[in-house]
N, C-alpha and C. Protein backbone atom coordinates (compact mmCIF):
# COMPACT_ATOMS: atom_id res chain seq x y z
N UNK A 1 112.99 -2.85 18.34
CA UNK A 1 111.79 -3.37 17.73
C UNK A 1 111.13 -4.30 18.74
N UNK A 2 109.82 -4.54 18.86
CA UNK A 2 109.31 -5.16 19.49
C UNK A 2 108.47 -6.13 19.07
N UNK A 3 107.87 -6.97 19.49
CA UNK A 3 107.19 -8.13 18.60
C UNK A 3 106.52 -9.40 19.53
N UNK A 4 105.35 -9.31 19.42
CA UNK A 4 104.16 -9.59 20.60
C UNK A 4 103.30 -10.91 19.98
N UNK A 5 103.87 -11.73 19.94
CA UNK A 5 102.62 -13.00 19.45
C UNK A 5 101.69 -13.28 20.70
N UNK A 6 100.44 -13.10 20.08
CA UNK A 6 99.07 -13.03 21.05
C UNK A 6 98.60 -14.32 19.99
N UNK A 7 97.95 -15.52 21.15
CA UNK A 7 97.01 -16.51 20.47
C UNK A 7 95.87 -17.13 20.87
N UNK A 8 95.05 -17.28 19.91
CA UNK A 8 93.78 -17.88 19.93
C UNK A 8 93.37 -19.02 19.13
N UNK A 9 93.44 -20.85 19.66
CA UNK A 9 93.07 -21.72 18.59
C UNK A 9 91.97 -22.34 19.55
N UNK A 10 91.23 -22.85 18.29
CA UNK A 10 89.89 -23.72 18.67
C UNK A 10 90.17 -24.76 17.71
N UNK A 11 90.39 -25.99 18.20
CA UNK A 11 90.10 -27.05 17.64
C UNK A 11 88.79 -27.84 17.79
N UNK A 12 88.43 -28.06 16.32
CA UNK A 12 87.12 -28.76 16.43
C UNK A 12 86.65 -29.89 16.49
N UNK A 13 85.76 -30.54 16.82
CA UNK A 13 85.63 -32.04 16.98
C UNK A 13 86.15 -32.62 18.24
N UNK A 14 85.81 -33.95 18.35
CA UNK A 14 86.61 -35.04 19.26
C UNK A 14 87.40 -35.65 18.97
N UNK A 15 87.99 -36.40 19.84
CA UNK A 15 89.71 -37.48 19.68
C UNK A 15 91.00 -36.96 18.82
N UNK A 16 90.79 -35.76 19.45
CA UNK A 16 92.13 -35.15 18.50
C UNK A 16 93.43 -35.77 19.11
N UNK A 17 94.56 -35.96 18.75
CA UNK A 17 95.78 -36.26 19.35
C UNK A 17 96.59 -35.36 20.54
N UNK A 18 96.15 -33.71 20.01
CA UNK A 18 96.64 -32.86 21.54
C UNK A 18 95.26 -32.27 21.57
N UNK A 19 95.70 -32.29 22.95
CA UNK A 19 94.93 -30.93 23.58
C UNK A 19 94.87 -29.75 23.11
N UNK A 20 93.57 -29.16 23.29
CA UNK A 20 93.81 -27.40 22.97
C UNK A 20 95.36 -26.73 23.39
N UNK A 21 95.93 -26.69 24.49
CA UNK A 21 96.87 -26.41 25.21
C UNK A 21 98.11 -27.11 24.29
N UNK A 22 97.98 -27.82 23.92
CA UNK A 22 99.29 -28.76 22.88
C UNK A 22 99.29 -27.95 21.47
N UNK A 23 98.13 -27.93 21.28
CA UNK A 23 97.66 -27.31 19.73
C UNK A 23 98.17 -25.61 19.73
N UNK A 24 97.71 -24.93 21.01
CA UNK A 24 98.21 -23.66 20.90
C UNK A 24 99.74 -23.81 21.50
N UNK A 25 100.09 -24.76 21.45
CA UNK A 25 101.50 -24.24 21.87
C UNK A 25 102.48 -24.67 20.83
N UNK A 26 101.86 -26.14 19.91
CA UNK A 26 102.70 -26.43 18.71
C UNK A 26 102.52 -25.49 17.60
N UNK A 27 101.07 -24.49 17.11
CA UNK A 27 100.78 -23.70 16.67
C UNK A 27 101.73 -22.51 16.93
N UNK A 28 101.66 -22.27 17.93
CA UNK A 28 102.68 -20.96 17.93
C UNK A 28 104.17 -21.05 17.89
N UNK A 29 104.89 -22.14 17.98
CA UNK A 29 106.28 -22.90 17.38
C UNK A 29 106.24 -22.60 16.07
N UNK A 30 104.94 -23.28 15.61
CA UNK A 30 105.53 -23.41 14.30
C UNK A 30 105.26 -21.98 13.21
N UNK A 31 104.37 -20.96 13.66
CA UNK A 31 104.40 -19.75 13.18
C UNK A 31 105.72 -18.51 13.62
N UNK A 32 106.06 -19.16 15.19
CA UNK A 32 107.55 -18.82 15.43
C UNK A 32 108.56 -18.77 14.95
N UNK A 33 108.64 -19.84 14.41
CA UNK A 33 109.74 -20.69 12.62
C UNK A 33 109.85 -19.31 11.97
N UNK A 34 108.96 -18.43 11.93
CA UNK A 34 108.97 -17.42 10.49
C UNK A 34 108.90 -15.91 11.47
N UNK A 35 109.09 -16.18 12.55
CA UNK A 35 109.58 -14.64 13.48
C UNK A 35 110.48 -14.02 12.21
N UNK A 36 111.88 -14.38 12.08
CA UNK A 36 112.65 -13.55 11.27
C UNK A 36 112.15 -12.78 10.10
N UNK A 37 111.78 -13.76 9.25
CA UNK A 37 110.89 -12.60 8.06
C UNK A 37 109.80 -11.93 8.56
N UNK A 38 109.08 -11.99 9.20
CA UNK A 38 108.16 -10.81 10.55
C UNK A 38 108.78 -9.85 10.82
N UNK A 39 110.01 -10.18 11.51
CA UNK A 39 110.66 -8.96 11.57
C UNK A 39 111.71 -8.27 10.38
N UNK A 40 112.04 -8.98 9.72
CA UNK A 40 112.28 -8.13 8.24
C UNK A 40 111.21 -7.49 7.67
N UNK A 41 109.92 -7.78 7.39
CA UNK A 41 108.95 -7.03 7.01
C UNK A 41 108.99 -5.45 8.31
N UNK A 42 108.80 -5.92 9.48
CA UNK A 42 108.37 -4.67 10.23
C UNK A 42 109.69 -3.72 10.13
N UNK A 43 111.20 -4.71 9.75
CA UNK A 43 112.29 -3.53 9.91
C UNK A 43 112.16 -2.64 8.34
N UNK A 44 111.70 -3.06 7.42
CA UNK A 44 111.93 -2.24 5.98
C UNK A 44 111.02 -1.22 6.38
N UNK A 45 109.65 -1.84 7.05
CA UNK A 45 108.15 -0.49 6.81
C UNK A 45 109.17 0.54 8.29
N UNK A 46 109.39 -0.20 9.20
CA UNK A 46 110.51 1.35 9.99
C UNK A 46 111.54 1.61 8.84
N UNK A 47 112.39 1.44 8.18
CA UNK A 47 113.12 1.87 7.35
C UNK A 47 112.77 3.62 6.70
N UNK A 48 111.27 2.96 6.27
CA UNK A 48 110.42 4.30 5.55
C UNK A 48 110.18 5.28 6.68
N UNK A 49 109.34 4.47 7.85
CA UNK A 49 108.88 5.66 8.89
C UNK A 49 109.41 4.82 10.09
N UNK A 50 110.43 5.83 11.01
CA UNK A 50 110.72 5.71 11.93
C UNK A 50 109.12 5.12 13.01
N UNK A 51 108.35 5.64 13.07
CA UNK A 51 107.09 5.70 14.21
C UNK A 51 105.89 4.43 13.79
N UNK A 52 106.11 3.77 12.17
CA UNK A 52 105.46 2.98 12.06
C UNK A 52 104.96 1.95 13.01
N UNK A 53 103.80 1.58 13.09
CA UNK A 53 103.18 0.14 14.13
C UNK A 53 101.97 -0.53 13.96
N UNK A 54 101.82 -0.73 14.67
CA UNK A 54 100.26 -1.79 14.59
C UNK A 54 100.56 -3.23 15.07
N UNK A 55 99.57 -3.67 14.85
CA UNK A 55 98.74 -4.66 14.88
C UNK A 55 98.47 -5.61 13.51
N UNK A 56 99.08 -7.02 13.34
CA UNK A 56 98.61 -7.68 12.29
C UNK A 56 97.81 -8.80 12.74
N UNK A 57 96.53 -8.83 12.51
CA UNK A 57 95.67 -10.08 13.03
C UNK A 57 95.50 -11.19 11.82
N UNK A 58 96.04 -12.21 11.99
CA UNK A 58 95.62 -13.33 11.02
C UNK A 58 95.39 -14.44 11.56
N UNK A 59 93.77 -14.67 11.02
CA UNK A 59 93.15 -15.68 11.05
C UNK A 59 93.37 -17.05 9.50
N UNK A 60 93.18 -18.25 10.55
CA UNK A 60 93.76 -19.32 9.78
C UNK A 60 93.21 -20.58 9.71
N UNK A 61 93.03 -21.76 9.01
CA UNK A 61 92.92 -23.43 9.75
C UNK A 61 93.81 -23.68 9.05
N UNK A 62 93.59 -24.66 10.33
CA UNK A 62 94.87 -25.97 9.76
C UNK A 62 94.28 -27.44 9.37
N UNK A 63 94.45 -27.74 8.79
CA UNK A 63 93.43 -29.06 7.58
C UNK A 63 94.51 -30.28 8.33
N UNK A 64 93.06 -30.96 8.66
CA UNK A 64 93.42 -32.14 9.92
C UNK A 64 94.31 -33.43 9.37
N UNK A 65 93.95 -33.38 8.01
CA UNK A 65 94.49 -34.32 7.33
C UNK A 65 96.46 -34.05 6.62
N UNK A 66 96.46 -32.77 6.58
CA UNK A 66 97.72 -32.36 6.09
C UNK A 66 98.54 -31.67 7.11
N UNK A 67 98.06 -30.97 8.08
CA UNK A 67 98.18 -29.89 8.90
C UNK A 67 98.33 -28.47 8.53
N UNK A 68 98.41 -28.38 7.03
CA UNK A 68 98.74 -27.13 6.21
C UNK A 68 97.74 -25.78 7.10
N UNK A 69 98.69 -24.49 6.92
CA UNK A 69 97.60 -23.53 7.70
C UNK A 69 97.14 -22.96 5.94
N UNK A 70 95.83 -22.89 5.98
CA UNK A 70 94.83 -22.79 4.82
C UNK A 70 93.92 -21.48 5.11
N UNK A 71 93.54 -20.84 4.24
CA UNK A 71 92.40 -19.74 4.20
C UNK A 71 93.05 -18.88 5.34
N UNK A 72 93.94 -18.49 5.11
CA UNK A 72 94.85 -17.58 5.63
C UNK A 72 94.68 -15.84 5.40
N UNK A 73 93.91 -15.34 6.42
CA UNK A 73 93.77 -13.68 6.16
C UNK A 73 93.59 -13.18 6.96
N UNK A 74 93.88 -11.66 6.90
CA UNK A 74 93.64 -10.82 7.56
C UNK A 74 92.39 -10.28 8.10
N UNK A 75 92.37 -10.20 9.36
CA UNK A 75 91.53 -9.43 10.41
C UNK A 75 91.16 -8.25 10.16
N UNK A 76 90.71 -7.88 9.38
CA UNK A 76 90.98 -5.80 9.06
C UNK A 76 90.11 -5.32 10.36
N UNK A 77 89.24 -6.18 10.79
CA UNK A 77 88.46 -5.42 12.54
C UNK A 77 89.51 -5.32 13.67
N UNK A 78 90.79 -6.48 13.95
CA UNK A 78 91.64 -6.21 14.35
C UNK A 78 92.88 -5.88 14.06
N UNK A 79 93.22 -4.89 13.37
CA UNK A 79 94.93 -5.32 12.72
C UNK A 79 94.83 -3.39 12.08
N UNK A 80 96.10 -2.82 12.66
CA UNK A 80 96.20 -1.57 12.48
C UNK A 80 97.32 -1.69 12.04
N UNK A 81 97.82 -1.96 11.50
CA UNK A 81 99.39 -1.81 10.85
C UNK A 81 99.05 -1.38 9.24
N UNK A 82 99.92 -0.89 8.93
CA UNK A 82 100.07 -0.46 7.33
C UNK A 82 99.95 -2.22 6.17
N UNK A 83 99.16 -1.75 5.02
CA UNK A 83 98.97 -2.25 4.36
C UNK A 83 100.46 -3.11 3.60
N UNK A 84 101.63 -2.80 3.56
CA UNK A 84 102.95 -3.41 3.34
C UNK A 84 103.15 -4.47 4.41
N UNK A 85 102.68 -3.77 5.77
CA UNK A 85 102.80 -4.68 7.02
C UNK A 85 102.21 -6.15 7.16
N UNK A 86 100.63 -5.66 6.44
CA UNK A 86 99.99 -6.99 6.62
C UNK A 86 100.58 -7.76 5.60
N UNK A 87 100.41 -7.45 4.37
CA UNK A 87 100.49 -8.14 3.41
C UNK A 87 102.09 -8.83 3.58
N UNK A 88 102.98 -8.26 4.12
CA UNK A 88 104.17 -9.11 4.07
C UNK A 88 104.09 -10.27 5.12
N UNK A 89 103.43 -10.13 6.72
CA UNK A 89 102.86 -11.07 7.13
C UNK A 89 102.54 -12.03 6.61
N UNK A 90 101.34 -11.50 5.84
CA UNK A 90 100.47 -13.09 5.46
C UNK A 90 101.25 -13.69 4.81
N UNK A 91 102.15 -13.31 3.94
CA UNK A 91 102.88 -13.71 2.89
C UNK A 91 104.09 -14.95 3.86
N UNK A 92 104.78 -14.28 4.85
CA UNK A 92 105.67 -14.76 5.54
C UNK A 92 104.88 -16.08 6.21
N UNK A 93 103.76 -16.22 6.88
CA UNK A 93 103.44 -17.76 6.55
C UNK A 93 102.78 -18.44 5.76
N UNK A 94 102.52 -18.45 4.81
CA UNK A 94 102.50 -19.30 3.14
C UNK A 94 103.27 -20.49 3.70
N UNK A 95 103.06 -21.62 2.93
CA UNK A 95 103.53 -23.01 3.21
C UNK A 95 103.91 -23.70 4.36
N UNK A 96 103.16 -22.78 5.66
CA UNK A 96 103.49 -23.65 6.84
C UNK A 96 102.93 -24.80 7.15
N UNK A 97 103.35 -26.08 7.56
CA UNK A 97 102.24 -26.78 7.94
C UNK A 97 102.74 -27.32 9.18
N UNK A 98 101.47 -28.03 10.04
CA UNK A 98 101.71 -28.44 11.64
C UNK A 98 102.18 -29.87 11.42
N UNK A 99 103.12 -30.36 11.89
CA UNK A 99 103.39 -31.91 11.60
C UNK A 99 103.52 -32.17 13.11
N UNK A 100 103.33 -33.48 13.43
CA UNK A 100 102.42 -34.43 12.29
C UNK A 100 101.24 -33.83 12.14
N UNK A 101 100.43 -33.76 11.52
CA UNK A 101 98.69 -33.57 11.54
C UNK A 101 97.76 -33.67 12.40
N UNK A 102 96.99 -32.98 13.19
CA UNK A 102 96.10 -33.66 14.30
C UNK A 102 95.07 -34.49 13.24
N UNK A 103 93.99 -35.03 14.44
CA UNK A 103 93.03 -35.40 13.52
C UNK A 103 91.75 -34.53 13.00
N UNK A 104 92.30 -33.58 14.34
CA UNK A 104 90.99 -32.79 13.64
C UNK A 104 91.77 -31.00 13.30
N UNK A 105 90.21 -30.73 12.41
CA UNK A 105 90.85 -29.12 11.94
C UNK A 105 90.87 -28.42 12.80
N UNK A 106 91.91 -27.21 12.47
CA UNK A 106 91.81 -26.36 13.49
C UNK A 106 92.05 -25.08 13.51
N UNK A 107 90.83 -24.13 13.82
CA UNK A 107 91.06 -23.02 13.63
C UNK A 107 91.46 -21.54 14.57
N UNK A 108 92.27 -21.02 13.79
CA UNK A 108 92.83 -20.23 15.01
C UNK A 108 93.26 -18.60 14.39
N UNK A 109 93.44 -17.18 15.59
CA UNK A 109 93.85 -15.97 15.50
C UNK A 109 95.12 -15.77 15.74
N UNK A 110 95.94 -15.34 15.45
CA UNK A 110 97.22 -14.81 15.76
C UNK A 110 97.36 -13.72 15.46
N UNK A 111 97.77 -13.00 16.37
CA UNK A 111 97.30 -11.33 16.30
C UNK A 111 99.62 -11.20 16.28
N UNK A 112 99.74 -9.92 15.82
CA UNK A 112 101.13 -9.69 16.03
C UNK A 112 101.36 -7.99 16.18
N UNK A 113 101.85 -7.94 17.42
CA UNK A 113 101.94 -6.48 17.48
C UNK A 113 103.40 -5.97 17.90
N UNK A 114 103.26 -4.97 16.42
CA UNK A 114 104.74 -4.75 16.06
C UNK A 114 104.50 -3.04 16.51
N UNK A 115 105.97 -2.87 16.78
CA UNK A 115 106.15 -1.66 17.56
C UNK A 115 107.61 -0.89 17.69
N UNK A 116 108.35 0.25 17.03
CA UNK A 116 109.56 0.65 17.30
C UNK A 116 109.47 0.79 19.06
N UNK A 117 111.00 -0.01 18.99
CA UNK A 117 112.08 -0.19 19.98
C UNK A 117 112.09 1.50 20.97
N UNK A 118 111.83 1.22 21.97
CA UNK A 118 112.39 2.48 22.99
C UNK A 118 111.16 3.19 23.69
């Protein structure tokens, strides 16, 4: 199995506490946290079809005051994976949040491209 985190954050505003470069790198830690159920979702949809793949793109913010990732969905312009695929995604980060909080919001893509092994 293979498994490709691609990222894109824009934080908005001034005097945030990190840098863009801090933000995409604590951002992708903490959506990292939930690799395993990512890949339990992509191992059941291979379960069904050996050749299954794609692409899950989810777009997100993170609310400056809580860090919670909020308004959480799918890309359907980028994201080719089966409908079980996405939806177990989005599902798998539900209740993440960035701690501590920056000060400002921040919005960002995380694309995930899943792919049988070989």
């Amino acid at each position: 199995m293979r498994f490709v985190l691609l990222a894109l954050l824009v934080a908005c505003g001034g005097g945030m506490k990190r840098t863009q470069a801090q933000y995409r790198t604590d951002t992708q830690q903490l959506l990292g946290s939930r690799t395993s159920q990512i890949e339990a979702c992509y191992a059941k949809a291979l379960a069904a079809d050996a050749t299954v793949g794609g692409v899950v793109t989810v777009s997100f913010e993170v609310e400056k005051k809580t860090g919670k990732l909020a308004q959480a969905s799918i890309d359907q312009l980028h994201t080719t994976a089966p409908q079980p695929v996405m939806a177990c995604v989005l599902e798998s980060l539900a209740g993440l949040v960035l701690a501590p909080p920056d000060r400002n919001a921040g919005k960002a893509t995380f694309a995930y491209e899943l792919r049988p092994a070989g």
